[in-house]
N, C-alpha and C. Protein backbone atom coordinates (compact mmCIF):
# COMPACT_ATOMS: atom_id res chain seq x y z
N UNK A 1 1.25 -146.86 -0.47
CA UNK A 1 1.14 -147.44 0.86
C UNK A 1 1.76 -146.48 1.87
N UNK A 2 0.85 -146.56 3.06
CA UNK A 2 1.41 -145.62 4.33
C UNK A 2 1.93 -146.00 5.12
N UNK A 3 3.17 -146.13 6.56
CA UNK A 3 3.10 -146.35 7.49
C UNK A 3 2.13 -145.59 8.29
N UNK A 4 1.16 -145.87 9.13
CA UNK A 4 -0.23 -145.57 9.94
C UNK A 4 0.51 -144.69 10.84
N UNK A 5 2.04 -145.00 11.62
CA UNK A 5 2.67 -144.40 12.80
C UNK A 5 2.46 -142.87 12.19
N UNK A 6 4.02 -142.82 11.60
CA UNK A 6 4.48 -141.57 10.80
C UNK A 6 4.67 -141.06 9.48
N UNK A 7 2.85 -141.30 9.05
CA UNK A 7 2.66 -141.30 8.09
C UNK A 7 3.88 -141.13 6.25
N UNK A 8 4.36 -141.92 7.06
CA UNK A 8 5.88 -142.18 5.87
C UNK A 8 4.98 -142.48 4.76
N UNK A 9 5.01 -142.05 3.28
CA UNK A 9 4.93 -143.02 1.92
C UNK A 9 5.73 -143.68 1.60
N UNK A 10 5.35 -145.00 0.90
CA UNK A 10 6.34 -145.83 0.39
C UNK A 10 5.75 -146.86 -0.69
N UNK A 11 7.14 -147.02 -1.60
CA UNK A 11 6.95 -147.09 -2.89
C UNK A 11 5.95 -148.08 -3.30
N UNK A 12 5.09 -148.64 -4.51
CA UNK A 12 4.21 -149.33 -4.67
C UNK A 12 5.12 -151.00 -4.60
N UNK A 13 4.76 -151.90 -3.90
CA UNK A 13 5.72 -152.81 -3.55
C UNK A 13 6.16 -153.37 -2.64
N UNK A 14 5.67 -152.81 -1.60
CA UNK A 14 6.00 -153.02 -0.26
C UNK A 14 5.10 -152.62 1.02
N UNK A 15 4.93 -153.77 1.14
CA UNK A 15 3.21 -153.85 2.39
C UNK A 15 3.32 -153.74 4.02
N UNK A 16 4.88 -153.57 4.36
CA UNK A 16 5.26 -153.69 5.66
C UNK A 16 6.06 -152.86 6.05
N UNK A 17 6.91 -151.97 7.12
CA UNK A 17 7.62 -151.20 7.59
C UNK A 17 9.02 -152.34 7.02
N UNK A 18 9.88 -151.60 6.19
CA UNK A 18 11.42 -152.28 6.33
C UNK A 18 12.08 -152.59 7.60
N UNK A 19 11.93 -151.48 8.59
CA UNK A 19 12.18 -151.41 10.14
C UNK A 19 11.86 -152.51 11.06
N UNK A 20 10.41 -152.25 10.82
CA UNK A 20 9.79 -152.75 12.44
C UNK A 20 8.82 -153.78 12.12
N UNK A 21 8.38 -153.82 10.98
CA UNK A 21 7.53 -155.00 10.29
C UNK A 21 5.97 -154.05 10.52
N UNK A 22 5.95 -153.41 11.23
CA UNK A 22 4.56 -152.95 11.19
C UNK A 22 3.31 -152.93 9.29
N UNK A 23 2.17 -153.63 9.45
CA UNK A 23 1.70 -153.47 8.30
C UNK A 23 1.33 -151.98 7.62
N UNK A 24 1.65 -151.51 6.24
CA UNK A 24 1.66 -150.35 6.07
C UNK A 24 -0.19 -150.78 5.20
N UNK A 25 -0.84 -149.14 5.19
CA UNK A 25 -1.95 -149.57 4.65
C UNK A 25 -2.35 -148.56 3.73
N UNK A 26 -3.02 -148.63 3.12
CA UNK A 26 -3.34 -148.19 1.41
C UNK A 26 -3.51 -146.54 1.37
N UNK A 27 -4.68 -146.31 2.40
CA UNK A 27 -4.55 -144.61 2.96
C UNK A 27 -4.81 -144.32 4.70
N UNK A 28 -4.00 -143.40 4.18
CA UNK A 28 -4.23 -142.73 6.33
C UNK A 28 -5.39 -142.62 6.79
N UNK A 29 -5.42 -142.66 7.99
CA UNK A 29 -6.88 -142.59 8.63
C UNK A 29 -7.39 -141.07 8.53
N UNK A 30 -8.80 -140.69 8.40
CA UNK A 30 -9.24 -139.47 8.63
C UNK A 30 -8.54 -138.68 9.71
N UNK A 31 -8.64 -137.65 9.29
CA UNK A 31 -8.32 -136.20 10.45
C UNK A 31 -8.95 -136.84 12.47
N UNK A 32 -9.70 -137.40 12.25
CA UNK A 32 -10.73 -137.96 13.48
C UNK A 32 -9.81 -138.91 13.78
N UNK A 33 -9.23 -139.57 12.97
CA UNK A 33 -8.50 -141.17 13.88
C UNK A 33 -7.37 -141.05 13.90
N UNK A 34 -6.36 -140.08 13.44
CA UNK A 34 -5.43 -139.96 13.34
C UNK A 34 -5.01 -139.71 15.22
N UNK A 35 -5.37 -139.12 16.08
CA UNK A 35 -4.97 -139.49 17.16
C UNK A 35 -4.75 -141.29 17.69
N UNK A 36 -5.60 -141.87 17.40
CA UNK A 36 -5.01 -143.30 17.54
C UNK A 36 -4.13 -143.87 17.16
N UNK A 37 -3.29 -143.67 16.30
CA UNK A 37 -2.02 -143.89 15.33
C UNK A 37 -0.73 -143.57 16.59
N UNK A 38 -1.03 -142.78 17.58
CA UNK A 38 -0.06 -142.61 18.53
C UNK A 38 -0.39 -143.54 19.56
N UNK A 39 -1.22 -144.21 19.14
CA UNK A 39 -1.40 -145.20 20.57
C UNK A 39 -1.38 -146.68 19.66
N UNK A 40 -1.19 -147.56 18.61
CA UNK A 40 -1.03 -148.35 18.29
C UNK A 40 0.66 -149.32 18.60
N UNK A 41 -0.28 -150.33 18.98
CA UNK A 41 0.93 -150.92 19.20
C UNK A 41 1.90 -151.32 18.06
N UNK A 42 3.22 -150.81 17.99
CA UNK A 42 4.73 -151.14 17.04
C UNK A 42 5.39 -152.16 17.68
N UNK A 43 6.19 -153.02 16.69
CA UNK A 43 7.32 -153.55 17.04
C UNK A 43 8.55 -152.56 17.54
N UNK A 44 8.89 -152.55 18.28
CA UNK A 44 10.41 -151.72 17.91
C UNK A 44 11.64 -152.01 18.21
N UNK A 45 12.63 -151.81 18.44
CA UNK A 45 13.78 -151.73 18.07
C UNK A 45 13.83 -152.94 19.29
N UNK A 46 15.32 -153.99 18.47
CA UNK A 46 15.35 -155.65 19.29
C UNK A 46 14.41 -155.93 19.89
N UNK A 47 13.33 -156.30 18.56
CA UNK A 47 12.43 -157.34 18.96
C UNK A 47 11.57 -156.99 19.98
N UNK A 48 11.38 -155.86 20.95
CA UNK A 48 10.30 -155.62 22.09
C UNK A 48 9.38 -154.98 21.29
N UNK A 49 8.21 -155.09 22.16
CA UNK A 49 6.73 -154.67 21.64
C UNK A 49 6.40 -153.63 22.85
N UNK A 50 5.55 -152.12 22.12
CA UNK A 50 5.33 -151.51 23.18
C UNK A 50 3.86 -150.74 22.64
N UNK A 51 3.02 -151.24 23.24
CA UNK A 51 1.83 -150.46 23.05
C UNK A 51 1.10 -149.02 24.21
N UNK A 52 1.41 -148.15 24.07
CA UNK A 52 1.09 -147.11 24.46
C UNK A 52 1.07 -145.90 23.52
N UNK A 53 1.19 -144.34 24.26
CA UNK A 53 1.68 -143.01 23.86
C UNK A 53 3.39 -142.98 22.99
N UNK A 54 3.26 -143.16 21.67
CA UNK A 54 4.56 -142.34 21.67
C UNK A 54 4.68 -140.96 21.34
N UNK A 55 5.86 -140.03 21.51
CA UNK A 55 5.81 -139.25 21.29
C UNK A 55 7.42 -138.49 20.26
N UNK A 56 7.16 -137.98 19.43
CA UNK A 56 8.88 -138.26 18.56
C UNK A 56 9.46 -136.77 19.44
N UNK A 57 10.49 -137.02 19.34
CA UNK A 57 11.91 -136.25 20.22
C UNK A 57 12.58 -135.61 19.39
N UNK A 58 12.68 -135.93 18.36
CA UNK A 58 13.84 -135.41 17.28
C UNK A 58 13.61 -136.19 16.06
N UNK A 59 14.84 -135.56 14.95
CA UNK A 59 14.88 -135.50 13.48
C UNK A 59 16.12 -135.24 13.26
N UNK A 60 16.64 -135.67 12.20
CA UNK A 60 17.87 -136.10 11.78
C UNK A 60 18.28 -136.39 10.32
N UNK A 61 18.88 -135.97 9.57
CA UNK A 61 19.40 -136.25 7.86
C UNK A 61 20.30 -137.03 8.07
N UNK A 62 21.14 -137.31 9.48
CA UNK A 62 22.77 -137.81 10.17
C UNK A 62 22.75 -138.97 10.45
N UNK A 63 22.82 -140.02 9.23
CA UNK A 63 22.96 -141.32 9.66
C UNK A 63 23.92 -141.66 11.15
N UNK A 64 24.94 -141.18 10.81
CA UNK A 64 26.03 -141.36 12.43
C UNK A 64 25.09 -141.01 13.46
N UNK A 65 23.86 -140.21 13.60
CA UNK A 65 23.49 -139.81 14.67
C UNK A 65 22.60 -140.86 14.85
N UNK A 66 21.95 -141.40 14.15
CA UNK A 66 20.95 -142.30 14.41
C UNK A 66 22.03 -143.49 14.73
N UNK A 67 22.76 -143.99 14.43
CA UNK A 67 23.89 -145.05 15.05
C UNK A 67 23.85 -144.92 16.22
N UNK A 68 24.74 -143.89 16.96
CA UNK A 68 24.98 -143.47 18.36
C UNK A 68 23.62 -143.33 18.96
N UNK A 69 22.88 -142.58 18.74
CA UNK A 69 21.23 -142.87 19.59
C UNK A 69 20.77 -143.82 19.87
N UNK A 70 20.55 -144.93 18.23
CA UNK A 70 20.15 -146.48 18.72
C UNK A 70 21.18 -147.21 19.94
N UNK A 71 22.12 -147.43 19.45
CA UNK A 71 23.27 -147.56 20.83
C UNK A 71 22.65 -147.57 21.81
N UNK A 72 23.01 -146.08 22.61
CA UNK A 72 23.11 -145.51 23.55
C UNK A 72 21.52 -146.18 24.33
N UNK A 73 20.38 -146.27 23.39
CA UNK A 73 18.96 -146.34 23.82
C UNK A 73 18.91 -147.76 24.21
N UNK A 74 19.45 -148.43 23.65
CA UNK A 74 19.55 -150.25 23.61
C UNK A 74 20.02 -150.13 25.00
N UNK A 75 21.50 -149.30 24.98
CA UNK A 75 22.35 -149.82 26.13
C UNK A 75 21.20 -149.45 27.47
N UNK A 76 20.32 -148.53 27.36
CA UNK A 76 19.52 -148.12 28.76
C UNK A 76 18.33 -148.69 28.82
N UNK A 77 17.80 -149.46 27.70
CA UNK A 77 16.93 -150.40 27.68
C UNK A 77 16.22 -149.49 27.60
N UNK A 78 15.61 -148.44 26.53
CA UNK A 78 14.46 -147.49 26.65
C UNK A 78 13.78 -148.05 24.66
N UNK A 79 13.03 -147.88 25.26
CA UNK A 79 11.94 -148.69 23.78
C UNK A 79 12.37 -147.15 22.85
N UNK A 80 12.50 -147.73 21.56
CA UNK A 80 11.97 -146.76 20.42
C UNK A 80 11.93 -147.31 19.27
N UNK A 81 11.61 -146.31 18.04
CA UNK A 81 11.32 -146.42 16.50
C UNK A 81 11.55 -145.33 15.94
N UNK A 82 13.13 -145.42 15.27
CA UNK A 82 13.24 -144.62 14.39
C UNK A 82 12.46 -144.79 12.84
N UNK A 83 11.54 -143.88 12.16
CA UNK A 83 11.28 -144.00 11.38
C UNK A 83 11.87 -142.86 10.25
N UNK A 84 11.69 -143.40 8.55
CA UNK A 84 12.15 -142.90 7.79
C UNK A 84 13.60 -143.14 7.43
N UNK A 85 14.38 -143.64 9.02
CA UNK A 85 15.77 -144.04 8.46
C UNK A 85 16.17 -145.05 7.35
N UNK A 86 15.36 -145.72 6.79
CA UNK A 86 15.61 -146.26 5.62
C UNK A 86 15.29 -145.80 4.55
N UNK A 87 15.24 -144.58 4.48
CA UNK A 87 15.15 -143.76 2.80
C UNK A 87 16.74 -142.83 2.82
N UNK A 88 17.68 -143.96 1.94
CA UNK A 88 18.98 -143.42 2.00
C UNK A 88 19.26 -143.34 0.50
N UNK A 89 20.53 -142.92 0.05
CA UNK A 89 20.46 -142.79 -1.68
C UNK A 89 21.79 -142.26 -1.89
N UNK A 90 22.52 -143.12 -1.41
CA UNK A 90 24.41 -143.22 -1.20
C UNK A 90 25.00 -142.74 0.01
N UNK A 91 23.90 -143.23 1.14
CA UNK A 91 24.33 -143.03 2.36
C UNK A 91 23.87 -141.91 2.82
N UNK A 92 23.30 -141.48 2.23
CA UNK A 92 22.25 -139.86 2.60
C UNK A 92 20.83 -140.08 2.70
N UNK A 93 20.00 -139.81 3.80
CA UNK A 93 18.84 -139.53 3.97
C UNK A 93 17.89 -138.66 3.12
N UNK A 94 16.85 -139.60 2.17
CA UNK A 94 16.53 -138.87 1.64
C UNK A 94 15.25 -137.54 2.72
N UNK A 95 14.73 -138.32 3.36
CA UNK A 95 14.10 -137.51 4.48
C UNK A 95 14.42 -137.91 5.74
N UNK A 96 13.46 -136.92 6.55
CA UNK A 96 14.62 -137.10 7.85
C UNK A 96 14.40 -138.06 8.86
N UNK A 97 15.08 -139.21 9.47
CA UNK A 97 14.85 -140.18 10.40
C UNK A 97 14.26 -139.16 11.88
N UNK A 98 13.30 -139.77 11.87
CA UNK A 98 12.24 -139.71 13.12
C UNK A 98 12.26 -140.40 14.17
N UNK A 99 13.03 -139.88 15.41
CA UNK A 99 12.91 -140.74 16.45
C UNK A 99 11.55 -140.84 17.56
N UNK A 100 11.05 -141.66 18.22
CA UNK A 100 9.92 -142.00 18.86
C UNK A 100 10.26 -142.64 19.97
N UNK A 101 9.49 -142.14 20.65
CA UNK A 101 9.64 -142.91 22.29
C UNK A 101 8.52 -142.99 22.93
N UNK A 102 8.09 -143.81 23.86
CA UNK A 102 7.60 -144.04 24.68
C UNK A 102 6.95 -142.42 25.50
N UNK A 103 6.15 -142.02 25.61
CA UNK A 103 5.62 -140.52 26.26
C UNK A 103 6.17 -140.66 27.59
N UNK A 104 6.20 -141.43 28.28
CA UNK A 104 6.84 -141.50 29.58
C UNK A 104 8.62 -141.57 29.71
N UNK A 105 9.35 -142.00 28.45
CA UNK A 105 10.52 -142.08 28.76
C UNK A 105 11.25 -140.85 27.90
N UNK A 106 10.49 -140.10 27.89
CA UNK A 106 10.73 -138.65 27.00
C UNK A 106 11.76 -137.96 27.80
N UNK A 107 11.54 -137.51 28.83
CA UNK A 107 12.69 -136.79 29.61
C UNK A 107 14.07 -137.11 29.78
N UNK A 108 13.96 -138.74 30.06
CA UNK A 108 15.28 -139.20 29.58
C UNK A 108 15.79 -139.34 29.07
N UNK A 109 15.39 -139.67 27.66
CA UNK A 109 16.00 -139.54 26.20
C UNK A 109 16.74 -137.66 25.86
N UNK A 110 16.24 -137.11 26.28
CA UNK A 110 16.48 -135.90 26.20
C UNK A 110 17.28 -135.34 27.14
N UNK A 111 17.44 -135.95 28.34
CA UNK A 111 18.53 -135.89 29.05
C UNK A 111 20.07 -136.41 28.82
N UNK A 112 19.63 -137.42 27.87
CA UNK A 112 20.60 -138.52 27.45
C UNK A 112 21.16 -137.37 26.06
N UNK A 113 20.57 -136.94 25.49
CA UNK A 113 20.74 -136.23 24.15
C UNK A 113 21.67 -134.73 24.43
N UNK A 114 21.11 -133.92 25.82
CA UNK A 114 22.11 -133.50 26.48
C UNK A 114 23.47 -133.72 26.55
N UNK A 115 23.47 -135.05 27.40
CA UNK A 115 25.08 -135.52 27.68
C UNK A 115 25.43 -136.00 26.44
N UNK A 116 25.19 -136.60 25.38
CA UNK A 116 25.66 -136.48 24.40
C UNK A 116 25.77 -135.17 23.36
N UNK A 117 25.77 -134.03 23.82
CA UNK A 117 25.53 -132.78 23.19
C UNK A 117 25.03 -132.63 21.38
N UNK A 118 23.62 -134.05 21.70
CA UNK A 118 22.95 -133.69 20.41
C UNK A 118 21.48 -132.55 20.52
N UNK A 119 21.51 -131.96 19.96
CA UNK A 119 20.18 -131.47 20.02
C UNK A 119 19.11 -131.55 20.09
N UNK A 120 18.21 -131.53 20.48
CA UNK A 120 16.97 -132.11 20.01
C UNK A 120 15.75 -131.18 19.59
């Protein structure tokens, strides 16, 4: 099973995003539809729904970093979906959490990532 977003695999067993509830589905769309996958509407992070462009910002192995980001993003009310952050294996990422935003609130997140002197 796939998540459709970011094309995550996941194990035989489980039909839904752990995250965001999004339905995961059996195989990815062709090379042709795979642009629509950035425009499907996700649940994301507390419960808001956002259907547009996302676009991912960054990547991360740093659980602490994904802490402080979700934070910080809640506190400014900017939509996202980290994906992959739930493949951990004693507190370590087995791959790397994928952050996503909104295509329009891109600059700010990255402004924000600035003043927090994370990289992106």
């Amino acid at each position: 099973m796939f998540y459709p977003l970011c094309k995550t695999e996941y194990r035989e067993g489980f039909d839904t995003c752990a995250d965001c509830s999004v339905p995961l589905v059996a195989e990815l769309p062709q090379k042709e539809d795979q642009s629509e996958t950035s425009q499907t509407e996700i649940n994301l992070e507390e419960g808001a729904s956002y259907s547009g462009e996302l676009v991912e910002v960054f990547q991360t192995l740093d659980q602490s970093e994904v802490l402080i980001i979700k934070s910080v993003l809640d506190e400014e009310g900017i939509p996202y979906h980290f994906s992959g952050d739930f493949f951990r294996m004693s507190g370590i990422f087995i791959s790397p959490a994928r952050l996503l935003v909104p295509a329009d609130s891109k600059d700010r997140v990255l402004e924000i990532f600035k003043e927090l002197e994370i990289e992106a």
